[in-house]
C-alpha atoms as a PDB file:
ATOM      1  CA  UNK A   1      51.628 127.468  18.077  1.00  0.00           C
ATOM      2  CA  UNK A   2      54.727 129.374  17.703  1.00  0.00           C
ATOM      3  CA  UNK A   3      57.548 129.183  14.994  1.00  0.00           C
ATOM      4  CA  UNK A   4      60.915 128.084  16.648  1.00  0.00           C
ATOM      5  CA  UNK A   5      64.353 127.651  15.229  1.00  0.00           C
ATOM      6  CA  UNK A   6      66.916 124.530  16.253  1.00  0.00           C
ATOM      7  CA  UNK A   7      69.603 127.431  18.289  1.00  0.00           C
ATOM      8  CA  UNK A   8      66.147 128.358  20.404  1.00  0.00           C
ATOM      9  CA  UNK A   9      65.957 124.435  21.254  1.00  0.00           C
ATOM     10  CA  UNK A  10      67.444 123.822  24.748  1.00  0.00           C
ATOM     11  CA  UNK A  11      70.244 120.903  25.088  1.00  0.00           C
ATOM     12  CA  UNK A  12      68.486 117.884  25.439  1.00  0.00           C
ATOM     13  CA  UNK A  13      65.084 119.160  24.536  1.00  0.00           C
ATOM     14  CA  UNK A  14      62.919 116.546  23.147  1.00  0.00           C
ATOM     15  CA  UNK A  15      61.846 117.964  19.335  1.00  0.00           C
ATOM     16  CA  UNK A  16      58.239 118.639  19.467  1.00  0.00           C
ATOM     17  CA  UNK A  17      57.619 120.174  15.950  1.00  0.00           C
ATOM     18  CA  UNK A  18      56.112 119.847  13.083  1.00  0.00           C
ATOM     19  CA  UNK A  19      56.753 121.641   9.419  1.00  0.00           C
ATOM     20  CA  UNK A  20      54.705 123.292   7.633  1.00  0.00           C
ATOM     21  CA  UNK A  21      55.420 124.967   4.280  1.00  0.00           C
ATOM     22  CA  UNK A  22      58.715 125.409   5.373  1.00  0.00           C
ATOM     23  CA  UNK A  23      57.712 126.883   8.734  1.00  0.00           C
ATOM     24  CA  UNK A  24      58.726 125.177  11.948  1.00  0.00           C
ATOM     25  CA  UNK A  25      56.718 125.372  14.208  1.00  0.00           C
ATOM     26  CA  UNK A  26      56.950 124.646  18.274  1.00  0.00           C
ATOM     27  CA  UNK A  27      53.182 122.117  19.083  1.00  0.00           C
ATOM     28  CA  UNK A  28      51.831 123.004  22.642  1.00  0.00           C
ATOM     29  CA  UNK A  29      51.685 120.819  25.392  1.00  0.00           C
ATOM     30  CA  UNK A  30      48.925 118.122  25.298  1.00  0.00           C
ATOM     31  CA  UNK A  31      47.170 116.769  28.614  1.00  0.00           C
ATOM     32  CA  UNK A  32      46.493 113.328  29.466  1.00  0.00           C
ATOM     33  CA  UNK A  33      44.005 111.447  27.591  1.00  0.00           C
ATOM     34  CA  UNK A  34      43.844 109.450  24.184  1.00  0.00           C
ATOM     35  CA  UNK A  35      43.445 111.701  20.946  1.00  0.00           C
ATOM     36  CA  UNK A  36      41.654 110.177  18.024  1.00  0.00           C
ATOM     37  CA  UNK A  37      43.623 111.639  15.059  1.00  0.00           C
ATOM     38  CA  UNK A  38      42.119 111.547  11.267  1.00  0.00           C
ATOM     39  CA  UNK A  39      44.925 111.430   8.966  1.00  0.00           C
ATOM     40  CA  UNK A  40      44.462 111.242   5.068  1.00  0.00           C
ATOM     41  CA  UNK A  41      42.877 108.774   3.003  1.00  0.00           C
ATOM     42  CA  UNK A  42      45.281 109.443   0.511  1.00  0.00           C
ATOM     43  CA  UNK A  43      46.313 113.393  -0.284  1.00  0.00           C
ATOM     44  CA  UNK A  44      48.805 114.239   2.432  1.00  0.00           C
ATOM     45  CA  UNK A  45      47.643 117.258   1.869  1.00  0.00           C
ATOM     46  CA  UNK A  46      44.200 117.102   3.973  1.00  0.00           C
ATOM     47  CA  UNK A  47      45.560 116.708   7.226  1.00  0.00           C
ATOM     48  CA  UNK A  48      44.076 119.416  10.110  1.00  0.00           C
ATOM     49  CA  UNK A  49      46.531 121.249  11.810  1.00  0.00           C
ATOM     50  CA  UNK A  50      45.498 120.439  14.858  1.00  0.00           C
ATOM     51  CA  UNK A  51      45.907 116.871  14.031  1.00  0.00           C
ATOM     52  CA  UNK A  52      49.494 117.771  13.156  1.00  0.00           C
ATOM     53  CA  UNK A  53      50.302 119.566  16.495  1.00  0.00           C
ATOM     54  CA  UNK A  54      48.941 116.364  18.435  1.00  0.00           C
ATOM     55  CA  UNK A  55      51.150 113.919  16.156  1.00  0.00           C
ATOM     56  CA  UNK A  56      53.895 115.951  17.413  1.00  0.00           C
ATOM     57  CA  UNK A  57      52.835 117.305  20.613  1.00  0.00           C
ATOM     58  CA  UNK A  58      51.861 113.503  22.188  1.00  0.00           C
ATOM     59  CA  UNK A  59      53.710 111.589  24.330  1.00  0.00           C
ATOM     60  CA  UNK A  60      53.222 108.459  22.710  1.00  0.00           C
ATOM     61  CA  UNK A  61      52.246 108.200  19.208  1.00  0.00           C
ATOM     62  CA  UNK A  62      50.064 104.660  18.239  1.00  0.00           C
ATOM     63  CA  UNK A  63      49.695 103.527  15.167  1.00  0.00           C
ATOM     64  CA  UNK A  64      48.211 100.449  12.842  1.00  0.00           C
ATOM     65  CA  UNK A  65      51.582 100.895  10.599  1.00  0.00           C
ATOM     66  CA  UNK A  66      54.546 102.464  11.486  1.00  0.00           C
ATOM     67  CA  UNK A  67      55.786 102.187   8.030  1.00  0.00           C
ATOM     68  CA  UNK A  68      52.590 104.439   6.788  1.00  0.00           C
ATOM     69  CA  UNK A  69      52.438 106.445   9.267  1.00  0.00           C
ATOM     70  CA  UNK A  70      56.150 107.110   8.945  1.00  0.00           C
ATOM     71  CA  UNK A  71      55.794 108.763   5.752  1.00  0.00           C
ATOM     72  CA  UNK A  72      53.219 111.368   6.646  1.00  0.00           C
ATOM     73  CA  UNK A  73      55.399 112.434   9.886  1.00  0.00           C
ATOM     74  CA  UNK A  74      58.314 112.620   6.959  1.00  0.00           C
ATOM     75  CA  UNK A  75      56.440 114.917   5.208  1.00  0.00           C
ATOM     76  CA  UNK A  76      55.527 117.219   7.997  1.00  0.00           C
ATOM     77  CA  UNK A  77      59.247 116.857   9.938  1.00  0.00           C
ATOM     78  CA  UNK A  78      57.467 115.678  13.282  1.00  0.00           C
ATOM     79  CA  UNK A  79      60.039 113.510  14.656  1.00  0.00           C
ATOM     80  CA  UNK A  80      58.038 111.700  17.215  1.00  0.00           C
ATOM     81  CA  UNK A  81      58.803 107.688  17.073  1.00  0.00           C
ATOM     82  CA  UNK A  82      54.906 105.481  16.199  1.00  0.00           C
ATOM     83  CA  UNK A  83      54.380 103.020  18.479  1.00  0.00           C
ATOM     84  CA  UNK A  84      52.439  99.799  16.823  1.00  0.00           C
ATOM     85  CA  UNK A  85      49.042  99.207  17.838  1.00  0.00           C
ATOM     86  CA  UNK A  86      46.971  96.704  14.898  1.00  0.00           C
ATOM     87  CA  UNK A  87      44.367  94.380  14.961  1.00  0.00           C
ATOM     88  CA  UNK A  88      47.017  91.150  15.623  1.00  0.00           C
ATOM     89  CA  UNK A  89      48.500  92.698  18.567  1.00  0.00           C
ATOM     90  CA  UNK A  90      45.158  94.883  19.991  1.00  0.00           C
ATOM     91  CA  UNK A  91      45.261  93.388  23.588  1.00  0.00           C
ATOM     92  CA  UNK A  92      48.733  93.291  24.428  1.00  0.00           C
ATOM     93  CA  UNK A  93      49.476  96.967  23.333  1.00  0.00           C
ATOM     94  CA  UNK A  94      46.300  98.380  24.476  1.00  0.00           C
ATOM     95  CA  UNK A  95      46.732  97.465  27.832  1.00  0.00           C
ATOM     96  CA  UNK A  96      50.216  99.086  27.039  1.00  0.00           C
ATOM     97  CA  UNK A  97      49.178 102.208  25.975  1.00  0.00           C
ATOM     98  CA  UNK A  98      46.272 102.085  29.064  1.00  0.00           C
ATOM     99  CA  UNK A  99      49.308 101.924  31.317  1.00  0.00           C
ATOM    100  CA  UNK A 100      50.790 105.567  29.521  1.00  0.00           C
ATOM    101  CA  UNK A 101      47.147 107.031  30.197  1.00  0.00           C
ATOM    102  CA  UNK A 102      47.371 105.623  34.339  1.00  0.00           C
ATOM    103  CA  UNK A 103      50.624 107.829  34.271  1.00  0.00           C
ATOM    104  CA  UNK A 104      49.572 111.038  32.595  1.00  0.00           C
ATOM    105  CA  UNK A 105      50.586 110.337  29.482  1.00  0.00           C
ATOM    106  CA  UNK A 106      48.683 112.063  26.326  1.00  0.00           C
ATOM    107  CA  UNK A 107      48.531 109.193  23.558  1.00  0.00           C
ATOM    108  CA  UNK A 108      47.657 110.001  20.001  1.00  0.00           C
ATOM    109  CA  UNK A 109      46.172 107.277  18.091  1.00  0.00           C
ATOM    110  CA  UNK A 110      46.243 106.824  14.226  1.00  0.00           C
ATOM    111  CA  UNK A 111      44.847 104.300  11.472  1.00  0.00           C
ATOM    112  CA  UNK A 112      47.165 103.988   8.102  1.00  0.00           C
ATOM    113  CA  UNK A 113      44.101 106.189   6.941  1.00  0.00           C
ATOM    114  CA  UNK A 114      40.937 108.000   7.680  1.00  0.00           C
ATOM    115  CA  UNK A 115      38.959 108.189  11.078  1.00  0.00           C
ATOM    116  CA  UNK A 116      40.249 105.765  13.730  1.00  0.00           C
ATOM    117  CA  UNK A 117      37.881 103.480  14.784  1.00  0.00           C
ATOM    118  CA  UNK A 118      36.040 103.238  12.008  1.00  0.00           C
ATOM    119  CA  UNK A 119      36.617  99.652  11.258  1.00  0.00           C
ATOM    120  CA  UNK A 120      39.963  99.078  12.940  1.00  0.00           C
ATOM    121  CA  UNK A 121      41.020  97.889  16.178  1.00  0.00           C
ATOM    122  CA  UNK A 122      40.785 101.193  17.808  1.00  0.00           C
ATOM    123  CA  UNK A 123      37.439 100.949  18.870  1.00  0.00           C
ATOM    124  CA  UNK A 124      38.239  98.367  21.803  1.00  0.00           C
ATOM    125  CA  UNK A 125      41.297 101.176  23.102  1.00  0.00           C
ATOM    126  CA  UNK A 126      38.626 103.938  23.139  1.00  0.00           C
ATOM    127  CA  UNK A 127      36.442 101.462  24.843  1.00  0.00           C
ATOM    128  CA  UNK A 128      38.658 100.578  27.193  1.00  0.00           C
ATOM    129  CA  UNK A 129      39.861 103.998  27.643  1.00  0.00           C
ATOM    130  CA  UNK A 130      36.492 105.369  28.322  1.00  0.00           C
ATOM    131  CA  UNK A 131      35.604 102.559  31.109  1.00  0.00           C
ATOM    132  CA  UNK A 132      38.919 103.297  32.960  1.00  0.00           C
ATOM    133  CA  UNK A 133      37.502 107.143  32.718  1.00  0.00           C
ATOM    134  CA  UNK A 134      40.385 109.167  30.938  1.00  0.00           C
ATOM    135  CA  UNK A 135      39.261 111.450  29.039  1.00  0.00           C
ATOM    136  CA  UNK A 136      38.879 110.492  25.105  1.00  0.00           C
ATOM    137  CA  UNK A 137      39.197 113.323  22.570  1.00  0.00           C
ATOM    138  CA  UNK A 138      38.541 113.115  18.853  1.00  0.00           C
ATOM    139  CA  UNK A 139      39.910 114.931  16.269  1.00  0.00           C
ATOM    140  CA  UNK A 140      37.890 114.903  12.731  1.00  0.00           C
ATOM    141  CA  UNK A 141      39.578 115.325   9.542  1.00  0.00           C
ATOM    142  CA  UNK A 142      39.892 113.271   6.769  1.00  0.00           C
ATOM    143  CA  UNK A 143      36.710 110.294   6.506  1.00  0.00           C
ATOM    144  CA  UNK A 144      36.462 108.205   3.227  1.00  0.00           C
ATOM    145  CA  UNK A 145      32.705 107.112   3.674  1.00  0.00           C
ATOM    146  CA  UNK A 146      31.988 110.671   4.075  1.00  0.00           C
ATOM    147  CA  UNK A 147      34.398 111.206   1.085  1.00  0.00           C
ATOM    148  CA  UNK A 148      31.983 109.345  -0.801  1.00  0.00           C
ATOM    149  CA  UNK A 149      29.191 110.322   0.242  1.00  0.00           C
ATOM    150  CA  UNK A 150      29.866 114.349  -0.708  1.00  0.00           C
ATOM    151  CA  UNK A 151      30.949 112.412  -4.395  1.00  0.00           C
ATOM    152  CA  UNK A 152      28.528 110.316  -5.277  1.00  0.00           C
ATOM    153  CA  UNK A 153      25.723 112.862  -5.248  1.00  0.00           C
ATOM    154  CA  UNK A 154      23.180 110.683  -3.436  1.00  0.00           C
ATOM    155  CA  UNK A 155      21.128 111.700  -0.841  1.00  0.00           C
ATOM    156  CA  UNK A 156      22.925 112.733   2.278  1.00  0.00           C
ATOM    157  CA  UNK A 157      20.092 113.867   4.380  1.00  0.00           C
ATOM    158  CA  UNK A 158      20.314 110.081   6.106  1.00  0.00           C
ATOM    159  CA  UNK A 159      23.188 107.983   5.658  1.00  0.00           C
ATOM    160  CA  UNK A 160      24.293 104.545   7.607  1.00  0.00           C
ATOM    161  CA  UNK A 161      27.137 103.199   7.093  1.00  0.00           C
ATOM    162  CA  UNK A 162      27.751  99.393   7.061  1.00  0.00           C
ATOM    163  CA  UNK A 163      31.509  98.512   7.122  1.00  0.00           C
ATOM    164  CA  UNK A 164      32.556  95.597   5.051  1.00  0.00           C
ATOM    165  CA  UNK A 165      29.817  93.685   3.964  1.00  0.00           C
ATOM    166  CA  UNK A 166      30.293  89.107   3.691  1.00  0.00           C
ATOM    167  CA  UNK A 167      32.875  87.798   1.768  1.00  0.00           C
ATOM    168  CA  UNK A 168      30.384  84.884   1.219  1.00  0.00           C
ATOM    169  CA  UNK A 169      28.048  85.196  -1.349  1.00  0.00           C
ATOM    170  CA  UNK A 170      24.445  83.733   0.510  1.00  0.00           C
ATOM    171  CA  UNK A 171      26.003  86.133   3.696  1.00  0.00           C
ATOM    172  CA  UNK A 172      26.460  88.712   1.488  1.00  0.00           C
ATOM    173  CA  UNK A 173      22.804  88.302   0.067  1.00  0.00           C
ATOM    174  CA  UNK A 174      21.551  88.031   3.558  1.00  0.00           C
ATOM    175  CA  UNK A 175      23.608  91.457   5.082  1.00  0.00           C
ATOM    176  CA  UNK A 176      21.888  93.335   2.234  1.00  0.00           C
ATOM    177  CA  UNK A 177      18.607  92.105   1.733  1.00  0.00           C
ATOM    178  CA  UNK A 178      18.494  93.193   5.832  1.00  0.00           C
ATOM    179  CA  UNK A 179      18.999  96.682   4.581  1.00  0.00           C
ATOM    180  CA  UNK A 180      17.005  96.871   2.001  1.00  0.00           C
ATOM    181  CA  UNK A 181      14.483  98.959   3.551  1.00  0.00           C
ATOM    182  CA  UNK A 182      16.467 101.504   5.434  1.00  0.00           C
ATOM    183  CA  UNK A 183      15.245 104.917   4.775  1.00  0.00           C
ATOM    184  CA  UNK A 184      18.754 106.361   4.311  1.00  0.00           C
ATOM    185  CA  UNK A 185      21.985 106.269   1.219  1.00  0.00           C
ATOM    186  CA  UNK A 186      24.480 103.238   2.463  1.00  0.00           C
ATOM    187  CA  UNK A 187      27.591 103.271   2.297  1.00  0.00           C
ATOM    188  CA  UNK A 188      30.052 100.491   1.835  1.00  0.00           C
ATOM    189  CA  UNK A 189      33.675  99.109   1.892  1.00  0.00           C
ATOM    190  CA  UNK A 190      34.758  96.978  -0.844  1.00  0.00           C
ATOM    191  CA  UNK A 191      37.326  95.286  -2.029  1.00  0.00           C
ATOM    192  CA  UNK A 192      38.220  95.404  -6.080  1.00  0.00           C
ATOM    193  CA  UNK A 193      37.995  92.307  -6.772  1.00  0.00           C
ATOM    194  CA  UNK A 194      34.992  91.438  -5.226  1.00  0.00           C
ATOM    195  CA  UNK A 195      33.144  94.848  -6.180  1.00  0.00           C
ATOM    196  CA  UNK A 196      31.947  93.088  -9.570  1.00  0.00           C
ATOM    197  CA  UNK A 197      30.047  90.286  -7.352  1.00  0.00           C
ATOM    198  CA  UNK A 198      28.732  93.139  -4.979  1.00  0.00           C
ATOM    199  CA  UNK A 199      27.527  94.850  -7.260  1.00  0.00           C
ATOM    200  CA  UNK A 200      25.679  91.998  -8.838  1.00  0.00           C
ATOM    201  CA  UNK A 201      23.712  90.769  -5.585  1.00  0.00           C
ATOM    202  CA  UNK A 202      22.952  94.391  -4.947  1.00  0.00           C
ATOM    203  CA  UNK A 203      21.372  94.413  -8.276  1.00  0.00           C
ATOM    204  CA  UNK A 204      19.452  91.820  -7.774  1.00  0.00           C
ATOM    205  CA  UNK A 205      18.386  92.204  -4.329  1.00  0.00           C
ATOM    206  CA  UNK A 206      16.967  96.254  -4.443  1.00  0.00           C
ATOM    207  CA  UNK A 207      16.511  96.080  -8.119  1.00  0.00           C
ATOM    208  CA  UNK A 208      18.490  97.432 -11.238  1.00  0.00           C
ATOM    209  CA  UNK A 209      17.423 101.101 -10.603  1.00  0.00           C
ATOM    210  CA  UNK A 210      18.062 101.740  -7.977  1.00  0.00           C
ATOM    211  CA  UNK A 211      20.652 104.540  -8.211  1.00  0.00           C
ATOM    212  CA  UNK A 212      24.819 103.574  -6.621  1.00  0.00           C
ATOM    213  CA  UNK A 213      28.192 104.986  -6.919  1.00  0.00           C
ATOM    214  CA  UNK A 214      31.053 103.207  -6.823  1.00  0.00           C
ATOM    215  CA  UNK A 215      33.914 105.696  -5.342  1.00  0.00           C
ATOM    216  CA  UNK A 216      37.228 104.661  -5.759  1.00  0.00           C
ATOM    217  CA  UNK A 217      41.175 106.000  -4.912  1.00  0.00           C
ATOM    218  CA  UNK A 218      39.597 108.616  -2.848  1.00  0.00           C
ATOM    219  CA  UNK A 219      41.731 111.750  -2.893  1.00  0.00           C
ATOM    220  CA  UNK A 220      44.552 109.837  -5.041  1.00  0.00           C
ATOM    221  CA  UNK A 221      45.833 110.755  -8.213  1.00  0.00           C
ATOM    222  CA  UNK A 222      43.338 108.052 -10.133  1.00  0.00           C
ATOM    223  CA  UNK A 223      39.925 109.167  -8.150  1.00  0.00           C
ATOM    224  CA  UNK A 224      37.480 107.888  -9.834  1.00  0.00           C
ATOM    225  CA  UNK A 225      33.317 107.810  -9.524  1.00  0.00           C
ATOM    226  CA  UNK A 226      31.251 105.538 -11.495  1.00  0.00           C
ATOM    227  CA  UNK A 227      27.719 107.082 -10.449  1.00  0.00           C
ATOM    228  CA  UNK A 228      24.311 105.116 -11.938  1.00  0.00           C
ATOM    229  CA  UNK A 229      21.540 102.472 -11.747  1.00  0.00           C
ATOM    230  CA  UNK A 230      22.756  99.255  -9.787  1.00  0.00           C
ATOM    231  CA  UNK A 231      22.313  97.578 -12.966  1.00  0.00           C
ATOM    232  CA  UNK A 232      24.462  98.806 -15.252  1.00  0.00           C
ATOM    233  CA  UNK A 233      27.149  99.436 -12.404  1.00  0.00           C
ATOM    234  CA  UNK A 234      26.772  95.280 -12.067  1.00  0.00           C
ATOM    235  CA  UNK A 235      27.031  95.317 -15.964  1.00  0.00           C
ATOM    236  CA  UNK A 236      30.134  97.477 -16.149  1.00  0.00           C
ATOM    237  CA  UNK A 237      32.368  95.940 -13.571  1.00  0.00           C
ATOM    238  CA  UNK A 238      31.038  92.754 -14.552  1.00  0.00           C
ATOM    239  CA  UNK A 239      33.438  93.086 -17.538  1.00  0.00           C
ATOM    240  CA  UNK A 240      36.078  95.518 -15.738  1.00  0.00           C
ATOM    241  CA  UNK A 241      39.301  94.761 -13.122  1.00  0.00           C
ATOM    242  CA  UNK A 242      40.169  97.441 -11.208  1.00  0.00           C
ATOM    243  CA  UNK A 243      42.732  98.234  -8.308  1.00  0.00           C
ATOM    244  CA  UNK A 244      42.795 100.655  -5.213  1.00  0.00           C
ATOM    245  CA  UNK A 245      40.441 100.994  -2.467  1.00  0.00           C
ATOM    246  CA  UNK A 246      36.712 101.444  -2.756  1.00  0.00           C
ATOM    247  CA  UNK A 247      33.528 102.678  -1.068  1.00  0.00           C
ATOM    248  CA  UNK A 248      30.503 101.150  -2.348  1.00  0.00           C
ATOM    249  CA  UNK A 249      27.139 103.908  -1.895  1.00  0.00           C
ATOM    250  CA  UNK A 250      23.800 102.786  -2.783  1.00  0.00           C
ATOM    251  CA  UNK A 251      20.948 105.708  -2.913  1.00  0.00           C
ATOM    252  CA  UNK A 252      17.902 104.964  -0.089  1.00  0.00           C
ATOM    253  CA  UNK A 253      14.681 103.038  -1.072  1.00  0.00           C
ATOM    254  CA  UNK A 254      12.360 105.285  -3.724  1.00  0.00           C
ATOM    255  CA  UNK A 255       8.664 105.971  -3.171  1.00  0.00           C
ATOM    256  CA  UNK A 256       7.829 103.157  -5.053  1.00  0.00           C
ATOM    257  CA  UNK A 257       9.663 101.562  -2.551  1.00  0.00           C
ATOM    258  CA  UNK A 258       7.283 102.185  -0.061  1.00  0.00           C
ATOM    259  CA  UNK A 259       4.333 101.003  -1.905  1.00  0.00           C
ATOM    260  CA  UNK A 260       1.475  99.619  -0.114  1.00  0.00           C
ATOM    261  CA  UNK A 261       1.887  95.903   0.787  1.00  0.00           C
ATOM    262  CA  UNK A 262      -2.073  95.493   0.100  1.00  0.00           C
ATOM    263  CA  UNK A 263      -1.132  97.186  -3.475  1.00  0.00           C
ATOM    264  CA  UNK A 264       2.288  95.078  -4.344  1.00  0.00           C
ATOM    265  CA  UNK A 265      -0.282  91.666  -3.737  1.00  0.00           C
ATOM    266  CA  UNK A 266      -3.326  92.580  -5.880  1.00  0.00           C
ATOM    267  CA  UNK A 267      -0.449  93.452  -8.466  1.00  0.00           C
ATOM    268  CA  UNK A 268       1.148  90.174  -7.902  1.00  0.00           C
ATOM    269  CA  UNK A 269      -1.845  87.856  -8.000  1.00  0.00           C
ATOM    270  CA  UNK A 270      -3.671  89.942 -11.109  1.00  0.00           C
ATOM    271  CA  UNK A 271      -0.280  89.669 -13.045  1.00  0.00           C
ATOM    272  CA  UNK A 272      -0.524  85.975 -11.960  1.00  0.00           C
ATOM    273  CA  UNK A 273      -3.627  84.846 -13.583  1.00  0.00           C
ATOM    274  CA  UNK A 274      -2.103  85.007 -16.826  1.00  0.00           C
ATOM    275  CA  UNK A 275       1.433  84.685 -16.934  1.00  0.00           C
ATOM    276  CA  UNK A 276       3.624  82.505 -15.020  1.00  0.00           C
ATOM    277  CA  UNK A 277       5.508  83.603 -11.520  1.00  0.00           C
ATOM    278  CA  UNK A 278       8.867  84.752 -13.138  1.00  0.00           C
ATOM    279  CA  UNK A 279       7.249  86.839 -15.436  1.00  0.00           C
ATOM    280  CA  UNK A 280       4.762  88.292 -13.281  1.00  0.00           C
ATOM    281  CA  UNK A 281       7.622  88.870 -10.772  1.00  0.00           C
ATOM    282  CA  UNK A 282       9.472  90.693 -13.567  1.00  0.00           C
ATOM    283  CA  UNK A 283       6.397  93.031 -14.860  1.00  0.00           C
ATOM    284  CA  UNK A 284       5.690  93.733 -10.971  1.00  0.00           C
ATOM    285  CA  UNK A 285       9.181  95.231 -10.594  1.00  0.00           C
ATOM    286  CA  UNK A 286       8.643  97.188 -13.716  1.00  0.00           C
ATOM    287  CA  UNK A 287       5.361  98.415 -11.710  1.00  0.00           C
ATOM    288  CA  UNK A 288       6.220  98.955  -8.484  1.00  0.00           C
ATOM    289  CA  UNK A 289      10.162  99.647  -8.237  1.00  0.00           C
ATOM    290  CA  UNK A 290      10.478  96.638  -6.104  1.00  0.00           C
ATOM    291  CA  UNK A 291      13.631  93.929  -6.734  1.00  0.00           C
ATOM    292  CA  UNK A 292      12.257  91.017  -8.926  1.00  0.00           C
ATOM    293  CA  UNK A 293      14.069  88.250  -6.116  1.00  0.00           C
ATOM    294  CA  UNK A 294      11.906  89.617  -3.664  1.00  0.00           C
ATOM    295  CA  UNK A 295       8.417  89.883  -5.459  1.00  0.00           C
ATOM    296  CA  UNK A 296       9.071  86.369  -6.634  1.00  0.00           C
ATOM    297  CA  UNK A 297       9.241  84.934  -3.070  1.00  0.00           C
ATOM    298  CA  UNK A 298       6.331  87.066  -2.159  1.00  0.00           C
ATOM    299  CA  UNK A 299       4.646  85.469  -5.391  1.00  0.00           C
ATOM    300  CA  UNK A 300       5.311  81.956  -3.974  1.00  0.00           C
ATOM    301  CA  UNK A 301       3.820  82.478  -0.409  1.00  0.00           C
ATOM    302  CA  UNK A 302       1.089  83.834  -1.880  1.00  0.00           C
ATOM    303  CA  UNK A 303       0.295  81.095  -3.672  1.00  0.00           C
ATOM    304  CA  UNK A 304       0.928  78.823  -0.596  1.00  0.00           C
ATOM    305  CA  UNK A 305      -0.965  80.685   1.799  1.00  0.00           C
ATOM    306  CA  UNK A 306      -4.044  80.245  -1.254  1.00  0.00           C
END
């Protein structure tokens, strides 16, 4: 990268720069292939200036919003003009931008925020992309579940994340009660105004101590973590309305957890003999770490299978 002034700019030249604390400079060349370009989450700040050069350096420039993305060339004086590429027009302007890749085109491809890819429309271009064998070239940067992640202070040894999780609440029940056993912190979208609801079914499916953060305006001038048991997360946001964008991390099972099936039973059916199923479900989660919802069912086939 070298820095350039406009009299060194040939007649005609196309602008191919990008600012950068009041230094212009020239972006190199780019071959043919589809870049995969983090941008921020929220700070403008955090992009990579390598992602910077390819905004400016590419020969087409696709994006989910041209109206977002607009303001972070702005800030950076890359003059390149976005081309739209979103979830409502994904077939007809991916087999557009396919076409720039058949001629040797370089396309650069951006989300409104974050990783592309990462639950957008992306994915199917790369896809594409890859099957037609150009070459596809990512660029990391900015990532909000990783964001959260580093914040929440959960274990990041293992990690899955799992998008955006129902919108209905049995779906939503169902989506996390498949998780419940993965040996790893998950991470979450969420909207605001359904966090409160998450929060409760997660609370009720992996049980109320099972330690969560909720990570919101990531980067942003509010940034906030909540960081705690799942319980009184649930309790707090039960009462709370919040706006902005949030990830949702819940900490992986305990070793209590993993207790021994044979174990969680004898517990069960000994707690059984003298109380009735809800409250020996309830003292067995006190025992054993394991959500109350779940002992409780195992309570009832037990009893059936007797």
């Amino acid at each position: 990268m070298a820095a350039v002034t406009d009299s060194e700019k040939p007649a005609g030249a196309v602008d191919k720069t990008f600012r950068v604390h009041d230094h212009v400079i020239a972006a190199r060349p780019l071959s043919a292939g589809l870049y995969l370009v983090a941008t921020p989450i929220g700070n403008l700040g955090d992009i990579t200036l390598r992602g910077l050069e390819t905004l400016a350096a590419a020969d087409v420039l696709a994006c989910e919003d041209t109206r977002v993305t607009r303001v972070l060339l702005d800030r950076y004086g890359i003059r390149n003009r976005p081309f739209s590429y979103h979830e409502h027009n994904a077939d007809e302007a991916g087999t557009r931008l396919l076409a720039f890749l058949e001629e040797g085109k370089s396309v650069a491809l951006v989300s409104d925020a974050g990783t592309p890819l990462v639950s957008d429309p992306g994915y199917r271009l790369a896809q594409r992309a890859i099957e037609a064998g150009h070459p596809v070239v990512p660029l990391p940067g900015a990532s909000a579940p990783l964001a959260a992640l580093l914040g929440s202070g959960l274990p990041n040894d293992a990690f899955l994340f799992a998008g955006f999780l129902p919108t209905r609440d049995k779906a939503r029940h169902e989506r996390l009660r498949a998780l419940i056993d993965v040996p790893a912190t998950l991470i979450f979208f969420e909207s605001p105004h359904r966090i409160g609801a998450t929060l409760a079914a997660a609370a009720e499916e992996y049980g109320p101590d099972r330690p969560a953060a909720v990570c919101r305006e990531l980067t942003k001038t509010y940034e906030e973590f909540r960081r705690g048991p799942l319980g009184e997360l649930a309790a707090e946001f039960a009462e709370r309305q919040v706006k902005g964008e949030i990830v949702f991390v819940i900490g992986p099972p305990g070793e209590k957890a993993g207790a021994d099936p044979a174990d969680v039973d004898r517990i069960l059916r000994d707690l059984a003999a003298t109380r009735s199923a809800g409250q020996a479900a309830t003292e067995a989660a006190k025992l054993t770490g394991l959500p109350r919802k779940r002992l409780y069912q195992r309570l009832l086939e037990l009893k059936d299978g007797a």
